[in-house]
Protein backbone atom coordinates (compact mmCIF):
# COMPACT_ATOMS: atom_id res chain seq x y z
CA UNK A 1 0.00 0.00 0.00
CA UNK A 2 0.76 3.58 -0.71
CA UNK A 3 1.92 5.99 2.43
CA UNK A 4 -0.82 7.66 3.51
CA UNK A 5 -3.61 5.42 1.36
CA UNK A 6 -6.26 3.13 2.36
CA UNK A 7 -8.50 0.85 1.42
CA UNK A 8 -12.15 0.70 2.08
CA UNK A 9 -15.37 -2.14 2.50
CA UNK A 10 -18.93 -1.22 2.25
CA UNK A 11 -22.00 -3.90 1.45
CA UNK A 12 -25.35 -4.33 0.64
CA UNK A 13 -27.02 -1.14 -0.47
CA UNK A 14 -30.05 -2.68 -1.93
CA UNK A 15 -30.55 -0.20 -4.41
CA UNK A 16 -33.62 -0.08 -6.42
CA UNK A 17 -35.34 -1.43 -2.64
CA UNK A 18 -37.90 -0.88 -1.38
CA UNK A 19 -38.84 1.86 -3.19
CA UNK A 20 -38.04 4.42 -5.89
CA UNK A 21 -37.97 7.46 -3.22
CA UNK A 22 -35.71 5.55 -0.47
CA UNK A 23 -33.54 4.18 -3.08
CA UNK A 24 -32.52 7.59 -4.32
CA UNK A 25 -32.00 8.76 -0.67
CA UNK A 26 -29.66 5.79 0.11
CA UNK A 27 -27.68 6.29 -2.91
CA UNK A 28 -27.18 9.67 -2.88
CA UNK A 29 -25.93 9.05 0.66
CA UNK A 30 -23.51 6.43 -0.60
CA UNK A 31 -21.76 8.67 -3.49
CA UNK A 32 -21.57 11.35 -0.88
CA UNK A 33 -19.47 8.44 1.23
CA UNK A 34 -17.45 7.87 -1.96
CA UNK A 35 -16.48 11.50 -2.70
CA UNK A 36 -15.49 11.33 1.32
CA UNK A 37 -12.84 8.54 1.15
CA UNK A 38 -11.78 9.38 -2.75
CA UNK A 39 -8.62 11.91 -1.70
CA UNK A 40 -7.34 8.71 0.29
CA UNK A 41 -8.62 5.29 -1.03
CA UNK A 42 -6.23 3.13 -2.50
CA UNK A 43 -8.86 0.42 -2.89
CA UNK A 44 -12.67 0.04 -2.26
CA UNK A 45 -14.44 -3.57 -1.87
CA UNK A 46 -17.84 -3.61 -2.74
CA UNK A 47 -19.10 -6.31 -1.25
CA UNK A 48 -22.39 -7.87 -2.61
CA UNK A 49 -26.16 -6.92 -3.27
CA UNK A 50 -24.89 -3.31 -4.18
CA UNK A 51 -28.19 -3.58 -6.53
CA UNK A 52 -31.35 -5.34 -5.16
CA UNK A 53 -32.10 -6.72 -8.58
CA UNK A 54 -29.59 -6.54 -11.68
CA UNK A 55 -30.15 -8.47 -14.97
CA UNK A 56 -28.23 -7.36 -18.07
CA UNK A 57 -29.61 -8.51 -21.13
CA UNK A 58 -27.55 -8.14 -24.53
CA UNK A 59 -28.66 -4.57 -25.09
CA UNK A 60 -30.39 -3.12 -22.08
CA UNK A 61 -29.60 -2.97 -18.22
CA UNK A 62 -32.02 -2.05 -15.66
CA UNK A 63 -32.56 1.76 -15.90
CA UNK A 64 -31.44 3.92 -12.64
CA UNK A 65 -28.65 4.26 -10.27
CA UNK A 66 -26.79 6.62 -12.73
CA UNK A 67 -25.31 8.70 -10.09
CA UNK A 68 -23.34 5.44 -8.21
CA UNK A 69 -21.81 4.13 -11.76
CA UNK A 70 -21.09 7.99 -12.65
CA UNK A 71 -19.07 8.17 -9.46
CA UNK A 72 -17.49 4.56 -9.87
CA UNK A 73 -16.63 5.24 -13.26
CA UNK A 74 -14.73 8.30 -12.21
CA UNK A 75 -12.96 7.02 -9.16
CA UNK A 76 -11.89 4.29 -11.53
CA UNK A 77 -11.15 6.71 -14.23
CA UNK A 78 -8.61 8.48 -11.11
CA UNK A 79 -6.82 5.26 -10.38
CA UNK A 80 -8.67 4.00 -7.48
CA UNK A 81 -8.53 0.13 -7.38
CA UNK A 82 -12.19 -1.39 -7.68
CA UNK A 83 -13.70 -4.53 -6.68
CA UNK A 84 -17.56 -5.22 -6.66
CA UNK A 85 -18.42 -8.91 -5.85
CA UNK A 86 -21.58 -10.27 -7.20
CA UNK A 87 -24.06 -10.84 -4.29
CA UNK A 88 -27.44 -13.65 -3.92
CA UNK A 89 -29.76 -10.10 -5.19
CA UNK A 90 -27.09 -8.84 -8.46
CA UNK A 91 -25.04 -12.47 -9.17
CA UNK A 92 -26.30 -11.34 -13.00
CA UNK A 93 -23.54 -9.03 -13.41
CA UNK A 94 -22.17 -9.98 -16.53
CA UNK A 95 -19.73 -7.90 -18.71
CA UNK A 96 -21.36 -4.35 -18.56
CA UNK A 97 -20.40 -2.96 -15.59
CA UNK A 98 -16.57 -4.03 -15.00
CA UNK A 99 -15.88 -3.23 -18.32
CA UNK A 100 -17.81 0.47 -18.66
CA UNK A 101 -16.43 0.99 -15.34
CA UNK A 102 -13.34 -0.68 -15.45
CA UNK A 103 -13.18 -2.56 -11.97
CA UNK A 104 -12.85 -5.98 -11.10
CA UNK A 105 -15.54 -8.40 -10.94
CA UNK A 106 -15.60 -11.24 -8.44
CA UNK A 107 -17.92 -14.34 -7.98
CA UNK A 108 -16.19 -16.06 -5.03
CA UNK A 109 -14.75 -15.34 -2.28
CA UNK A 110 -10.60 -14.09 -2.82
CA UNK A 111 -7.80 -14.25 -0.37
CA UNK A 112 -5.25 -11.00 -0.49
CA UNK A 113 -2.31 -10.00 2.06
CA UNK A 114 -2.09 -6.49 3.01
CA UNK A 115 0.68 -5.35 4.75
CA UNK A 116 1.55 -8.40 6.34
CA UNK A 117 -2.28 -8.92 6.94
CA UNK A 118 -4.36 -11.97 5.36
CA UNK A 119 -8.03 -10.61 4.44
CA UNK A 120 -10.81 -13.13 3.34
CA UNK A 121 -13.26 -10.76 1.35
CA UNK A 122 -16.64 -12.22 0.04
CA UNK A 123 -20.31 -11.43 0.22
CA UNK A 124 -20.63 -14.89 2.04
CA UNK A 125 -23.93 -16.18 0.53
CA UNK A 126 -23.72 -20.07 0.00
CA UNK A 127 -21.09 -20.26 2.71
CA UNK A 128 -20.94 -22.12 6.17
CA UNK A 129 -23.77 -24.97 7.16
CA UNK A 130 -27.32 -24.93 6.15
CA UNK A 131 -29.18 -23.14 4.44
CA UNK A 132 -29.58 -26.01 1.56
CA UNK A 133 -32.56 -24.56 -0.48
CA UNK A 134 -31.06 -21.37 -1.28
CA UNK A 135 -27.59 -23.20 -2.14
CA UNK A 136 -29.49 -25.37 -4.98
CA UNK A 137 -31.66 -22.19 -6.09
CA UNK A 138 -27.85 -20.65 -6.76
CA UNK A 139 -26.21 -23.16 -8.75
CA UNK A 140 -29.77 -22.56 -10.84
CA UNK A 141 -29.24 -18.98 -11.50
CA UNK A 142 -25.72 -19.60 -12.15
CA UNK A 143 -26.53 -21.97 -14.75
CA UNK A 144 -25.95 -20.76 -18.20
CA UNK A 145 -28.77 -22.27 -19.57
CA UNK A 146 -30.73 -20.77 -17.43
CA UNK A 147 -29.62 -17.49 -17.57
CA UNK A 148 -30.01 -17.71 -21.50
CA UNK A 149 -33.85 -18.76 -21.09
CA UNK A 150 -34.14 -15.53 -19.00
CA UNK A 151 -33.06 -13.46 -21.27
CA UNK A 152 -35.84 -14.47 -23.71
CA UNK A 153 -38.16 -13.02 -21.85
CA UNK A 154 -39.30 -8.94 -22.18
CA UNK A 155 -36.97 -7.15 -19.48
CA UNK A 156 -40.21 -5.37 -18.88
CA UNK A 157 -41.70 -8.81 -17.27
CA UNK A 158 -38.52 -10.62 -16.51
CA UNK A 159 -37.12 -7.53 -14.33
CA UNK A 160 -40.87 -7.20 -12.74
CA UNK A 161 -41.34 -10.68 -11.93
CA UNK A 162 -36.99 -10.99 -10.45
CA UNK A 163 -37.59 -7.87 -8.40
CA UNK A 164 -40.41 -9.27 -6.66
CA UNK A 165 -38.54 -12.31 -6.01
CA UNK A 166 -35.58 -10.55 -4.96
CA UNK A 167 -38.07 -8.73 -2.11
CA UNK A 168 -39.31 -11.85 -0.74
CA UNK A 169 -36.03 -13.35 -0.74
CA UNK A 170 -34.50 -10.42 1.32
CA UNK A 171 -37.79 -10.17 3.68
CA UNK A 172 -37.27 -14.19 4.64
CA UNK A 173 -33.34 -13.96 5.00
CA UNK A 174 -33.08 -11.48 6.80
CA UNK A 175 -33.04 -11.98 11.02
CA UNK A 176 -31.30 -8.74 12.55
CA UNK A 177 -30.53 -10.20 15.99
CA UNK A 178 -27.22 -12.18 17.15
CA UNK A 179 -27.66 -15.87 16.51
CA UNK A 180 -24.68 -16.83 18.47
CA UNK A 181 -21.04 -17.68 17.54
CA UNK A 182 -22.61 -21.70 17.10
CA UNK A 183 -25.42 -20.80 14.58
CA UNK A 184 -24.26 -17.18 12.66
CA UNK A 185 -23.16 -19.96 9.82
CA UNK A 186 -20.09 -17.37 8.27
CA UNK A 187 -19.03 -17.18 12.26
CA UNK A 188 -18.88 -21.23 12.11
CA UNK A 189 -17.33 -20.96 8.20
CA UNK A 190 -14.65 -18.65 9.46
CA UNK A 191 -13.98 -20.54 12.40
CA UNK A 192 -13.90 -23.76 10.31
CA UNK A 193 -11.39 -22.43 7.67
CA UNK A 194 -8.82 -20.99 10.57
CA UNK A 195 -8.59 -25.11 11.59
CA UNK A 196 -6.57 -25.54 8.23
CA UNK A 197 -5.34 -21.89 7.11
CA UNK A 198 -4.76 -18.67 9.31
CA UNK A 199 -6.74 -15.12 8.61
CA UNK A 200 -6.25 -12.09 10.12
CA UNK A 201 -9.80 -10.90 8.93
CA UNK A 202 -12.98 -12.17 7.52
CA UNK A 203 -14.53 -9.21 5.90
CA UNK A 204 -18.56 -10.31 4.82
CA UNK A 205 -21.46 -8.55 3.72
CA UNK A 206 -24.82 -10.51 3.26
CA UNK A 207 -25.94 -10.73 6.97
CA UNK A 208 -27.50 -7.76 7.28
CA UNK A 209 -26.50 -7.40 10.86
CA UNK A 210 -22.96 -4.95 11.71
CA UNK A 211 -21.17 -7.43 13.87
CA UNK A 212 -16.76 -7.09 14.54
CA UNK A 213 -16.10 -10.06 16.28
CA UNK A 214 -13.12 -12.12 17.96
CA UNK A 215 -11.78 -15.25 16.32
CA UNK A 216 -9.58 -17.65 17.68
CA UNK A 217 -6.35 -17.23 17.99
CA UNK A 218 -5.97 -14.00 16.77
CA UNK A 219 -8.53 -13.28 14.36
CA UNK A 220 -11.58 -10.85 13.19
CA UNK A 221 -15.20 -11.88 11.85
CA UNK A 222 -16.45 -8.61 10.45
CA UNK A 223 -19.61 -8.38 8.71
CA UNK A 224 -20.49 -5.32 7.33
CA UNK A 225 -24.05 -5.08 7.76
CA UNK A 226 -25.74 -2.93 5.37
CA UNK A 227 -27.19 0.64 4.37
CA UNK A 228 -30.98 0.52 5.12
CA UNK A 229 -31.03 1.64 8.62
CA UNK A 230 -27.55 1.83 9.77
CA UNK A 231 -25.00 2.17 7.30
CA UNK A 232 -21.11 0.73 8.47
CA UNK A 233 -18.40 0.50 6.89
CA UNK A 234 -14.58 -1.24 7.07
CA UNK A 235 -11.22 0.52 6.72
CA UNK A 236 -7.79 -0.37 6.88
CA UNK A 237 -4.78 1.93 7.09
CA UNK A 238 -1.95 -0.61 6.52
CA UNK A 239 -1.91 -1.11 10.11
CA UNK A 240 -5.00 -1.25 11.75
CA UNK A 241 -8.58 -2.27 10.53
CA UNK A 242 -11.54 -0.20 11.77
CA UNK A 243 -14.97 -0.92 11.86
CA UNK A 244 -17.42 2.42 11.36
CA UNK A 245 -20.84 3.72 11.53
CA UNK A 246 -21.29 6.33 8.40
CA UNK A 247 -23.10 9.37 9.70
């Protein structure tokens, strides 16, 4: 890392949710949070669901959110190191956006050492015990086939019917309460992986719940929460890794 530079973790915006009005509001709030950290980011990690719903079709992608890809094109465009990782609500991110934009695209998961530091960086969806049903619906949307029988039908339906979807699917998932370290399943995936490989942070979005935790021996489970109601976010300075509530 550069003197002086950081890099920078936010998740699950959930734009385009619930509403037109409230969507606007949350991500105007997050490009103001952009143009904060911009002078100093080295890197930012978008982790997951930063759209509630994205499908892109060969010539047309949902319509909105203009001013977040404006302000990711040109932090890009400055030399800012992006990564957005495809979540369980926008795993249809194709080619569109990390090539207009010209930041990296992730599907998994990736490992990366920082200073001496090892950081595990996913949206964690999938990951950890349980959760079998929504594991099997994945592997179906991340089918080819049926991704390419999607895309037959009008974006004007398709887009209707997948956002409705993608609101029941949030409304069931999410529990916003402490499940404890034996059933929060990307606490017992993190604790699982340290048996075999050390981290020095799990960084996770998906949970909906803030939560900076203490792993055995020496490591941290930090989920990131998301932007609805209380909007946190991760930094890391090259020495130390903070965990913050955005005003």
């Amino acid at each position: 890392m550069k003197p002086g530079k950081k890099l920078y973790f936010a998740s699950d915006f959930h734009l385009g949710a619930p509403d037109r009005e409230s969507s606007a509001l949350r991500e105007r709030k997050l490009v103001q949070w952009l143009d904060s950290i911009k002078a100093d980011a080295e890197g930012i990690y978008l982790v997951g669901d930063v759209f509630d719903f994205w499908f892109e079709y060969k010539t047309v992608i949902p319509r909105g959110h203009v001013r977040l890809l404006g302000k990711l094109a040109e932090l890009s465009d400055a030399g800012i190191d992006i990564h957005w990782f495809t979540g369980n609500h926008d795993m249809w991110i194709f080619d569109y956006i990390p090539n207009e934009l010209g930041i990296q695209l992730h599907r998994q998961p990736i490992r990366r050492n920082f200073e001496g530091k090892e950081f595990l960086i996913g949206h964690g969806d999938g990951l950890g015990p349980g959760d079998h049903g929504y594991k099997v619906i994945k592997r179906v949307f991340a089918n080819p086939v049926c991704q390419f029988l999607f895309r037959w039908i009008h974006p004007d339906l398709g887009i209707r019917l997948a956002r409705f979807w993608s609101g029941t699917s949030r409304t069931a998932t999410t529990e916003e309460r402490f499940l404890g370290a034996d059933k929060e399943f990307l606490m017992v995936f993190a604790n699982d992986y340290l048996k075999k490989e050390q981290v020095d942070y799990f960084i996770f979005g998906h949970r909906h719940l803030p939560l900076d935790l203490p792993l055995e021996p020496a490591s941290r489970y930090i989920n990131l929460g998301e932007w609805f109601n209380a909007p946190h976010y991760a930094v890391f300075d090259g020495n130390e890794l903070l965990f913050l509530k955005h005003a």
